[in-house]
PDB file of N, CA and C in Angstrom:
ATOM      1  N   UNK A   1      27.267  25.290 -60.573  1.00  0.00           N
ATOM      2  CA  UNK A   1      26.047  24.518 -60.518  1.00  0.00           C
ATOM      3  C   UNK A   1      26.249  23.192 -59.776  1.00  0.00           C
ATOM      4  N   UNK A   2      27.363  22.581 -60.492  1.00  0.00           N
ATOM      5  CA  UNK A   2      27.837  21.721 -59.384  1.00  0.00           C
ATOM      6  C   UNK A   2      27.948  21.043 -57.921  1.00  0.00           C
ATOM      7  N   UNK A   3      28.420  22.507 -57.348  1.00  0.00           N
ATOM      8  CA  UNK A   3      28.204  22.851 -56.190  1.00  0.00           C
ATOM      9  C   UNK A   3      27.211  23.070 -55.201  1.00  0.00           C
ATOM     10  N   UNK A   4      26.412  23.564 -56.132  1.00  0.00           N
ATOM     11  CA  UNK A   4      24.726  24.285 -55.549  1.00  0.00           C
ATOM     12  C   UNK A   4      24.076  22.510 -55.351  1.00  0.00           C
ATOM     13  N   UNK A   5      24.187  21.794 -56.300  1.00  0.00           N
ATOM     14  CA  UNK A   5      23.732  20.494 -56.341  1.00  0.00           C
ATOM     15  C   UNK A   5      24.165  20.017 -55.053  1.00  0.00           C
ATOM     16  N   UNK A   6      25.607  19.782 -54.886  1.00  0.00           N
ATOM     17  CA  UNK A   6      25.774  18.667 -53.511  1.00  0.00           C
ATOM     18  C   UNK A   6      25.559  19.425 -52.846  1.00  0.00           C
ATOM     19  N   UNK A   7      25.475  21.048 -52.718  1.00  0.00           N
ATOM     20  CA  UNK A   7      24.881  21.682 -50.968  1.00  0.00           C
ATOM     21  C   UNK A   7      23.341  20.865 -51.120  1.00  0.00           C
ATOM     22  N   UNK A   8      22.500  21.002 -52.085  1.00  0.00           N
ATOM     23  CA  UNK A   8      21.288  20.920 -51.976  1.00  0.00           C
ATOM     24  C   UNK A   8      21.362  18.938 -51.619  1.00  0.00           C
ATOM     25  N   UNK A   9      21.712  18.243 -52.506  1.00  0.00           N
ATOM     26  CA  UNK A   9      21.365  16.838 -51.200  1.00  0.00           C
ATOM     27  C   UNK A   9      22.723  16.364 -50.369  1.00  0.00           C
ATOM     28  N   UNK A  10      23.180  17.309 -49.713  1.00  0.00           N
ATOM     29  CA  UNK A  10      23.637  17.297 -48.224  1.00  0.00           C
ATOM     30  C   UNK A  10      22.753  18.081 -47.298  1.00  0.00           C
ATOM     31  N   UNK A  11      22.053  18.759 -47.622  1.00  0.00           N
ATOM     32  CA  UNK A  11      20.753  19.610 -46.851  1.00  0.00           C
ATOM     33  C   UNK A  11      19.994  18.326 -47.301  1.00  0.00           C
ATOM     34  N   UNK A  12      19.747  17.874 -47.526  1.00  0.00           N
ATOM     35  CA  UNK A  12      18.485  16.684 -47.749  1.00  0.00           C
ATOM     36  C   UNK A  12      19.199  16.052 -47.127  1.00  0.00           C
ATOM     37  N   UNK A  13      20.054  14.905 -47.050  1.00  0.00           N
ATOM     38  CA  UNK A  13      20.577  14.128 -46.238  1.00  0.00           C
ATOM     39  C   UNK A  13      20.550  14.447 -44.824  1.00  0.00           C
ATOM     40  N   UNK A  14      20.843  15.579 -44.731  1.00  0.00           N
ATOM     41  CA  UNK A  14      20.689  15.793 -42.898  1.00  0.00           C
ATOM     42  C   UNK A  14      18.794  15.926 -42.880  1.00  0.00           C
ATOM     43  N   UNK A  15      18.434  16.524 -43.249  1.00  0.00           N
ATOM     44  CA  UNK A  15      17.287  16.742 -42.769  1.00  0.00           C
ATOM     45  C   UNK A  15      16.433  15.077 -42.722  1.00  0.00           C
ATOM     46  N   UNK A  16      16.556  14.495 -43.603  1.00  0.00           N
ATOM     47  CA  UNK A  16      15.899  13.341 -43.614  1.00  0.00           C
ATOM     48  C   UNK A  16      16.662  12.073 -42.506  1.00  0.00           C
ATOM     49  N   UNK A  17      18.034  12.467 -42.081  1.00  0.00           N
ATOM     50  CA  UNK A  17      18.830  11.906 -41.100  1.00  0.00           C
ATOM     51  C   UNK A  17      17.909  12.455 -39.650  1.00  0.00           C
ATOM     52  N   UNK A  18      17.984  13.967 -39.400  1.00  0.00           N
ATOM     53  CA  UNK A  18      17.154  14.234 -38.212  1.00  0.00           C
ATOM     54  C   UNK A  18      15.658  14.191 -37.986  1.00  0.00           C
ATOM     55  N   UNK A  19      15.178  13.865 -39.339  1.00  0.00           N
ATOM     56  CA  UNK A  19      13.744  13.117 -39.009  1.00  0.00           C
ATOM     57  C   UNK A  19      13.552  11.642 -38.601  1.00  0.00           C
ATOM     58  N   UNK A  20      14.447  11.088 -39.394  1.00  0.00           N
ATOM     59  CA  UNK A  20      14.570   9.425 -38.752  1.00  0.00           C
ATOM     60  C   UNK A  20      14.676   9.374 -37.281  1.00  0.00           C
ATOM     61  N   UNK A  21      15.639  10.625 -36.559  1.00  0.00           N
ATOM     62  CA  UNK A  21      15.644  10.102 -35.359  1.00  0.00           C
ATOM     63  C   UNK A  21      14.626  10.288 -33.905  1.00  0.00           C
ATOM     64  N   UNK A  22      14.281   9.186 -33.367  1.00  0.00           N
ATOM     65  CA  UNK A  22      13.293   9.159 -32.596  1.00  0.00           C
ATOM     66  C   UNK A  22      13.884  10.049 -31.110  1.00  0.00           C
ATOM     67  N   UNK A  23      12.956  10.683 -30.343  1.00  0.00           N
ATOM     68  CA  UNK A  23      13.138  11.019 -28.701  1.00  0.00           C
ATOM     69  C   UNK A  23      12.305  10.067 -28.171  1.00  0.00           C
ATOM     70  N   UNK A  24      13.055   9.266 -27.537  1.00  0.00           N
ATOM     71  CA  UNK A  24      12.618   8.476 -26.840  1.00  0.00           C
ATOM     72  C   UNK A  24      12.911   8.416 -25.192  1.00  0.00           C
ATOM     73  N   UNK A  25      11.930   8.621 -24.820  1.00  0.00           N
ATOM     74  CA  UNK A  25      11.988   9.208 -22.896  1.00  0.00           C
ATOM     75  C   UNK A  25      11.644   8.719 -21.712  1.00  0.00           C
ATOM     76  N   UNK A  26      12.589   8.084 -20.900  1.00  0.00           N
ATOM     77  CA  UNK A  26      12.207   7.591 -19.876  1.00  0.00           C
ATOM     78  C   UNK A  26      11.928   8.296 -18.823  1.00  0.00           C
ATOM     79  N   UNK A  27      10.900   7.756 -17.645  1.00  0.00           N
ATOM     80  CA  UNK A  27      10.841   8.648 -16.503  1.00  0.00           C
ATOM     81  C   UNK A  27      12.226   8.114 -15.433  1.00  0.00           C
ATOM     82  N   UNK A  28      12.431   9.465 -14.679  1.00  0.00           N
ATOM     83  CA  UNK A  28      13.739   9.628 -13.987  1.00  0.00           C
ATOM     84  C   UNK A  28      13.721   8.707 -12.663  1.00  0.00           C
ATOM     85  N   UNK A  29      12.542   7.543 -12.599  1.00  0.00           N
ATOM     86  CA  UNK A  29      12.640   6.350 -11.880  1.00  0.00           C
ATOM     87  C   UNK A  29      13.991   5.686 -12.692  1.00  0.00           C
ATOM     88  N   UNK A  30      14.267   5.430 -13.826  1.00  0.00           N
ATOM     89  CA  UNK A  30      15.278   4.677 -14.449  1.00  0.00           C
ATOM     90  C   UNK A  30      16.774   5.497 -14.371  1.00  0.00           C
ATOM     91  N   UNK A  31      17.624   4.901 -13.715  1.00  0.00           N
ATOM     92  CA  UNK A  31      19.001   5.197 -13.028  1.00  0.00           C
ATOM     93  C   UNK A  31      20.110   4.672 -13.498  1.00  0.00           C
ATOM     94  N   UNK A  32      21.227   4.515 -13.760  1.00  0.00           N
ATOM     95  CA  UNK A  32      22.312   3.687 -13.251  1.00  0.00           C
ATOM     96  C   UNK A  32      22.524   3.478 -11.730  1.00  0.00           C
ATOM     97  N   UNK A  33      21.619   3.875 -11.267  1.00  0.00           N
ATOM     98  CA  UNK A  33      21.968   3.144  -9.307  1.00  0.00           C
ATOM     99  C   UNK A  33      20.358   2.675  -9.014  1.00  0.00           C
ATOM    100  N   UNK A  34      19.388   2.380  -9.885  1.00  0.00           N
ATOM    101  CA  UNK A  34      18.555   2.091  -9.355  1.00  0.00           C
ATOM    102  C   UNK A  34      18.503   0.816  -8.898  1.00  0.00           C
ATOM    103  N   UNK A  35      17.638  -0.048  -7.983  1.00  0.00           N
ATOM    104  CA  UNK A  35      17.680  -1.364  -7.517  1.00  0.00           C
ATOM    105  C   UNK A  35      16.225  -2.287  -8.145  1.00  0.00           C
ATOM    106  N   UNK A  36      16.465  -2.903  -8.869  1.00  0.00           N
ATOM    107  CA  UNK A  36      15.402  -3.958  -9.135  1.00  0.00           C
ATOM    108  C   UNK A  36      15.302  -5.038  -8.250  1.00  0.00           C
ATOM    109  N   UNK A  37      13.653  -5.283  -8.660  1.00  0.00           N
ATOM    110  CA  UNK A  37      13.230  -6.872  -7.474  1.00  0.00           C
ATOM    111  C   UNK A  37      13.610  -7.845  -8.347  1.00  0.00           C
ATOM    112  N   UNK A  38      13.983  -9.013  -7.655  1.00  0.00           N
ATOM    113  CA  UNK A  38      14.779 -10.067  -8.106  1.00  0.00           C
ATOM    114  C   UNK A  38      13.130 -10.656  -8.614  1.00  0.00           C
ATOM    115  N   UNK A  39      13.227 -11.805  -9.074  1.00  0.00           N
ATOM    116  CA  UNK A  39      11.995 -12.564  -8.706  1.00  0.00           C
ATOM    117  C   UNK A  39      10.566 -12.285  -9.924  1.00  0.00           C
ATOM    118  N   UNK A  40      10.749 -10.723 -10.251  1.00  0.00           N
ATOM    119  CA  UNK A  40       9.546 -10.668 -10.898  1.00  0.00           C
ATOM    120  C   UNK A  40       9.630  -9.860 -12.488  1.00  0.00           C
ATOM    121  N   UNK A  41       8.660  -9.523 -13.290  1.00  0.00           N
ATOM    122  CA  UNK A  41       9.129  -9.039 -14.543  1.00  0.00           C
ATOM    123  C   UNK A  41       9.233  -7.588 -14.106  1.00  0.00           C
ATOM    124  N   UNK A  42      10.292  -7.068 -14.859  1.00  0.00           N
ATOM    125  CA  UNK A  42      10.670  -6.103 -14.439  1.00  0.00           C
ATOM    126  C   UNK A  42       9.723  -5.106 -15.940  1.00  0.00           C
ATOM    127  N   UNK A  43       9.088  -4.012 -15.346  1.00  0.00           N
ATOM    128  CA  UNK A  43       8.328  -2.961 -16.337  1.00  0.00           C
ATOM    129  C   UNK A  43       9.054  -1.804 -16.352  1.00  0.00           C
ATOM    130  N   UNK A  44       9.068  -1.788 -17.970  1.00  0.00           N
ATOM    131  CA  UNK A  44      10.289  -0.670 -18.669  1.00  0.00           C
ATOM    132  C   UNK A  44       8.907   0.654 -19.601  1.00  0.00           C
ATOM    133  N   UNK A  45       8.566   1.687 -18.663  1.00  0.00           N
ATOM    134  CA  UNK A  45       7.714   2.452 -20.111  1.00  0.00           C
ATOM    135  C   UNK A  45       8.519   3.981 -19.844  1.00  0.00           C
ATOM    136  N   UNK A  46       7.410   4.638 -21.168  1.00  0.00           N
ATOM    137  CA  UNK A  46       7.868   6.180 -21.453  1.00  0.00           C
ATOM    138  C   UNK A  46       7.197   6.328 -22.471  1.00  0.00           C
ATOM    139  N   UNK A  47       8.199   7.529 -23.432  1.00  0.00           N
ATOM    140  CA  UNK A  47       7.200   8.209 -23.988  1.00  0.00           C
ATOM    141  C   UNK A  47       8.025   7.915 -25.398  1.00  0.00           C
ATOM    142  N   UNK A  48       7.498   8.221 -26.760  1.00  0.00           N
ATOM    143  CA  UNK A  48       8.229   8.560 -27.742  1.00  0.00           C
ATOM    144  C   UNK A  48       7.652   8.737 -28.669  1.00  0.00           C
ATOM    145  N   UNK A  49       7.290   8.903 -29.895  1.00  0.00           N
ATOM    146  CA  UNK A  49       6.510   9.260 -31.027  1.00  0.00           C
ATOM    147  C   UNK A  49       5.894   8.408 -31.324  1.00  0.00           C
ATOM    148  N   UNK A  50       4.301   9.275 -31.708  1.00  0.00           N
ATOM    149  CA  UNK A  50       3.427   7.860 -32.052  1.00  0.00           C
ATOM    150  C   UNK A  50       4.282   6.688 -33.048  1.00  0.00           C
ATOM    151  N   UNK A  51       3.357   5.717 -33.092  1.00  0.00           N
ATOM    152  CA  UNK A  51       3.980   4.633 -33.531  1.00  0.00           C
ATOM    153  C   UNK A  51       4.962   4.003 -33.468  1.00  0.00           C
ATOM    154  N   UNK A  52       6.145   4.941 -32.778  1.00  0.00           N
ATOM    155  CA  UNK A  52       7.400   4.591 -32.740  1.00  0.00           C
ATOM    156  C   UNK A  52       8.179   3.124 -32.279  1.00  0.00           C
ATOM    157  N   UNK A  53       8.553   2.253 -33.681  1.00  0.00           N
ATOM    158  CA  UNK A  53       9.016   1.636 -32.512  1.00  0.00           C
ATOM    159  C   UNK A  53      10.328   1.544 -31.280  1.00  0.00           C
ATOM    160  N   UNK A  54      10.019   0.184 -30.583  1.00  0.00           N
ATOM    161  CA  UNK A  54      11.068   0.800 -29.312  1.00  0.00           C
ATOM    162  C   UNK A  54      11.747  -0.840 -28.931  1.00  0.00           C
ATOM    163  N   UNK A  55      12.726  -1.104 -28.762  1.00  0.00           N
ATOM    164  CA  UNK A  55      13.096  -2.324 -28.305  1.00  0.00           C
ATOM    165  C   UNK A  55      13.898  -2.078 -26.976  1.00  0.00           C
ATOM    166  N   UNK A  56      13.894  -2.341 -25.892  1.00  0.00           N
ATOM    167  CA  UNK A  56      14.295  -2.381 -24.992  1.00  0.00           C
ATOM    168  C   UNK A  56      15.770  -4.108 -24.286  1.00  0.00           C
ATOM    169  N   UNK A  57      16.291  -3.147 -24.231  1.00  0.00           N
ATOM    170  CA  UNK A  57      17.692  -4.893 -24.458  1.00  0.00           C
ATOM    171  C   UNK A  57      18.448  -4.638 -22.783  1.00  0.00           C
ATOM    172  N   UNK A  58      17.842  -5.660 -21.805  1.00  0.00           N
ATOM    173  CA  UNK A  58      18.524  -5.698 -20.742  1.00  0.00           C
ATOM    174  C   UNK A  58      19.147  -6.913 -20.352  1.00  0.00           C
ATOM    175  N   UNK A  59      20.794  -7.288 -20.032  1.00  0.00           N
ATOM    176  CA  UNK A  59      21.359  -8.302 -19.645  1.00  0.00           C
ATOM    177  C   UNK A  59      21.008  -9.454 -21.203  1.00  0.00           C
ATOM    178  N   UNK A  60      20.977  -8.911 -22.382  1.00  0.00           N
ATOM    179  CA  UNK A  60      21.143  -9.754 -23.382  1.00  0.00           C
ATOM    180  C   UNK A  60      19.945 -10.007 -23.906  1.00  0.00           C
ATOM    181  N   UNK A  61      19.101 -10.045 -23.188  1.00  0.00           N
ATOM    182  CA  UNK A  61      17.147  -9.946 -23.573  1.00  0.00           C
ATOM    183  C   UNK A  61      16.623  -8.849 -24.379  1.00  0.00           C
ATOM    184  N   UNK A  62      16.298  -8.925 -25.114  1.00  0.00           N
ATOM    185  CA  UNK A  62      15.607  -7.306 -26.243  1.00  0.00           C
ATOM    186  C   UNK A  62      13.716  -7.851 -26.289  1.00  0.00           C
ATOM    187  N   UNK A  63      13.332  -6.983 -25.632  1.00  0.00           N
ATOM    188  CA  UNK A  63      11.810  -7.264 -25.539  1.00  0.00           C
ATOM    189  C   UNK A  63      11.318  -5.748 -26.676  1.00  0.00           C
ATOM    190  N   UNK A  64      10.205  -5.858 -27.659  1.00  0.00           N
ATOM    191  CA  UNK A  64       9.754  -5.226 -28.320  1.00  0.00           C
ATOM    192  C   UNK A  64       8.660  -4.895 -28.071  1.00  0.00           C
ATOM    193  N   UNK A  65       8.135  -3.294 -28.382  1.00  0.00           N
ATOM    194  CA  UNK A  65       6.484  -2.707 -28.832  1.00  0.00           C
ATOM    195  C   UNK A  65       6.996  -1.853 -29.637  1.00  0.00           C
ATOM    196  N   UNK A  66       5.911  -1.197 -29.791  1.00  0.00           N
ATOM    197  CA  UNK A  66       5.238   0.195 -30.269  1.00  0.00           C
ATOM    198  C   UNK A  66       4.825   0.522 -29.190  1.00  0.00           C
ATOM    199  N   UNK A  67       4.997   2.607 -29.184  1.00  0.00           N
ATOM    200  CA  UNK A  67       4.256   3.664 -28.988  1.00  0.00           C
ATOM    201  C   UNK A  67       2.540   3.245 -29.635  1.00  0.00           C
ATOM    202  N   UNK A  68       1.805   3.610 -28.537  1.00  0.00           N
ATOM    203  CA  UNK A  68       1.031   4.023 -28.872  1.00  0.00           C
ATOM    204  C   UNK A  68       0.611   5.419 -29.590  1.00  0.00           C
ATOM    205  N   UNK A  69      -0.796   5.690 -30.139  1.00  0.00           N
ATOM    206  CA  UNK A  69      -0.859   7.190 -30.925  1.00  0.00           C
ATOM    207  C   UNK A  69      -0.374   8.151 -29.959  1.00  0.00           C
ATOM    208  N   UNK A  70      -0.598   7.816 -28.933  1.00  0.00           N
ATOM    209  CA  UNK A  70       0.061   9.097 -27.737  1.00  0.00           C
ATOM    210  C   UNK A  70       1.317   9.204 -27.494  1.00  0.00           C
ATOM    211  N   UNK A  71       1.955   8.183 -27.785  1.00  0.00           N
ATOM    212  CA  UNK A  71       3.767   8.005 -27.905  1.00  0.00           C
ATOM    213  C   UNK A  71       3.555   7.609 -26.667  1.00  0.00           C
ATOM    214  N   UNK A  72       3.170   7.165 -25.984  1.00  0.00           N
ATOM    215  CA  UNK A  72       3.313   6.026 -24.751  1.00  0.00           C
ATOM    216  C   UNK A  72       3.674   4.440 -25.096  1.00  0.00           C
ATOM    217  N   UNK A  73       4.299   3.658 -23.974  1.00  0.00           N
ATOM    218  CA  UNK A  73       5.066   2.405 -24.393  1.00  0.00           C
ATOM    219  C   UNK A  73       4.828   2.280 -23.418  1.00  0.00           C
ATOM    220  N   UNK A  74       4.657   0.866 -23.151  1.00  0.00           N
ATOM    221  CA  UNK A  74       5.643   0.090 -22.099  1.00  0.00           C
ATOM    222  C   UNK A  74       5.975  -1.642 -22.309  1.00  0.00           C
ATOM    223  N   UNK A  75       6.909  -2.125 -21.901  1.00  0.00           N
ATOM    224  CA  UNK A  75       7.218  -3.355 -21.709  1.00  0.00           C
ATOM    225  C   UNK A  75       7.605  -4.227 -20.456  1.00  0.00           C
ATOM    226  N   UNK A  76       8.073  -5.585 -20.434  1.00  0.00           N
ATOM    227  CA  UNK A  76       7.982  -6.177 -18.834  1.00  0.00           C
ATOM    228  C   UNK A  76       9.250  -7.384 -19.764  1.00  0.00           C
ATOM    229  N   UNK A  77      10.575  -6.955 -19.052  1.00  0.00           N
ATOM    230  CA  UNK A  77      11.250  -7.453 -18.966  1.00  0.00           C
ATOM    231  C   UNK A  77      11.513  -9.118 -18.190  1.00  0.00           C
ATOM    232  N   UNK A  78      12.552  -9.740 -18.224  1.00  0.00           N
ATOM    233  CA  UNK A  78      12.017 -11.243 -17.595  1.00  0.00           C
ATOM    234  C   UNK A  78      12.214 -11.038 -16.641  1.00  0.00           C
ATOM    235  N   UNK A  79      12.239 -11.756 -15.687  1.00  0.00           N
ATOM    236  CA  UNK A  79      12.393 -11.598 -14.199  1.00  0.00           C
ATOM    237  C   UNK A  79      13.843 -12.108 -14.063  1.00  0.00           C
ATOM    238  N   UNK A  80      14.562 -11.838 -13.314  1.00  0.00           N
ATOM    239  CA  UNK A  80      16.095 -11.864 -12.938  1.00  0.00           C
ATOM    240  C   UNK A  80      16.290 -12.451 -11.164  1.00  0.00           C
ATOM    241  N   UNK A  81      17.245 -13.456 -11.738  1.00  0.00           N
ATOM    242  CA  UNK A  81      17.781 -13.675 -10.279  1.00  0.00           C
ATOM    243  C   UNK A  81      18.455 -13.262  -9.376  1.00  0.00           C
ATOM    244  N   UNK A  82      18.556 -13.393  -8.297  1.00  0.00           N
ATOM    245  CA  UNK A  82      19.811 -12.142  -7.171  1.00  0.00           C
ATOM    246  C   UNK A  82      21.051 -12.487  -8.191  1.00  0.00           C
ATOM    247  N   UNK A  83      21.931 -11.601  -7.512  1.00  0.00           N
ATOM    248  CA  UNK A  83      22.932 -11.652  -8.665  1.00  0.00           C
ATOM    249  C   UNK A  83      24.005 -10.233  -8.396  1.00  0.00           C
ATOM    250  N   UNK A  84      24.872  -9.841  -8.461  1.00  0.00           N
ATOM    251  CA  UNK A  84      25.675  -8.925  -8.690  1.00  0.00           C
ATOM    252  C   UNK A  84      27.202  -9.363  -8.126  1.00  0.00           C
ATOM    253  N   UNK A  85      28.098  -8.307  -8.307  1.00  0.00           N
ATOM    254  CA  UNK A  85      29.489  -8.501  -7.912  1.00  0.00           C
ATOM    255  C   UNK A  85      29.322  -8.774  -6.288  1.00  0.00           C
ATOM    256  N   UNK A  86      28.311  -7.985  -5.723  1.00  0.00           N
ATOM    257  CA  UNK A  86      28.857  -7.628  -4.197  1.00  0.00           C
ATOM    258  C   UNK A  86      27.940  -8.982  -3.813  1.00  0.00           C
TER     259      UNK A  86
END
């Protein structure tokens, strides 16, 4: 009986673990080689479950929303100066 118990909330634990987690989806404009404009706010959207929220954290900045009921987002990052290694 014991046994039957911790299978039964380790099956609860996962299941309520893979409901917590959100899909959250960017469109395939967003890269590791993509190039941003210096100068202006930079706009971060997609998709993810209604309400969901979403924080977006670039170069140390974390800008926040919500999904809308459609699981649509978007946000506008600060604007950034030229800048890189090269």
């Amino acid at each position: 009986m014991k046994k039957k118990m911790l299978l039964l909330t380790a099956v609860a634990l996962l299941f309520a673990i893979l409901q917590g987690r959100a899909d959250v989806k960017l469109p395939r404009i967003f890269s590791s080689g993509m190039v941003l404009q210096q100068g202006m706010e930079i706009p971060v959207w997609g998709w993810a479950s209604p309400n969901e929220k979403i924080a977006v954290t670039f170069k140390g900045k974390t800008v926040s929303t919500r999904a809308d009921q459609k699981g649509n987002f978007k946000v506008k990052l600060p604007a950034q100066s030229y800048g890189g290694p090269f």
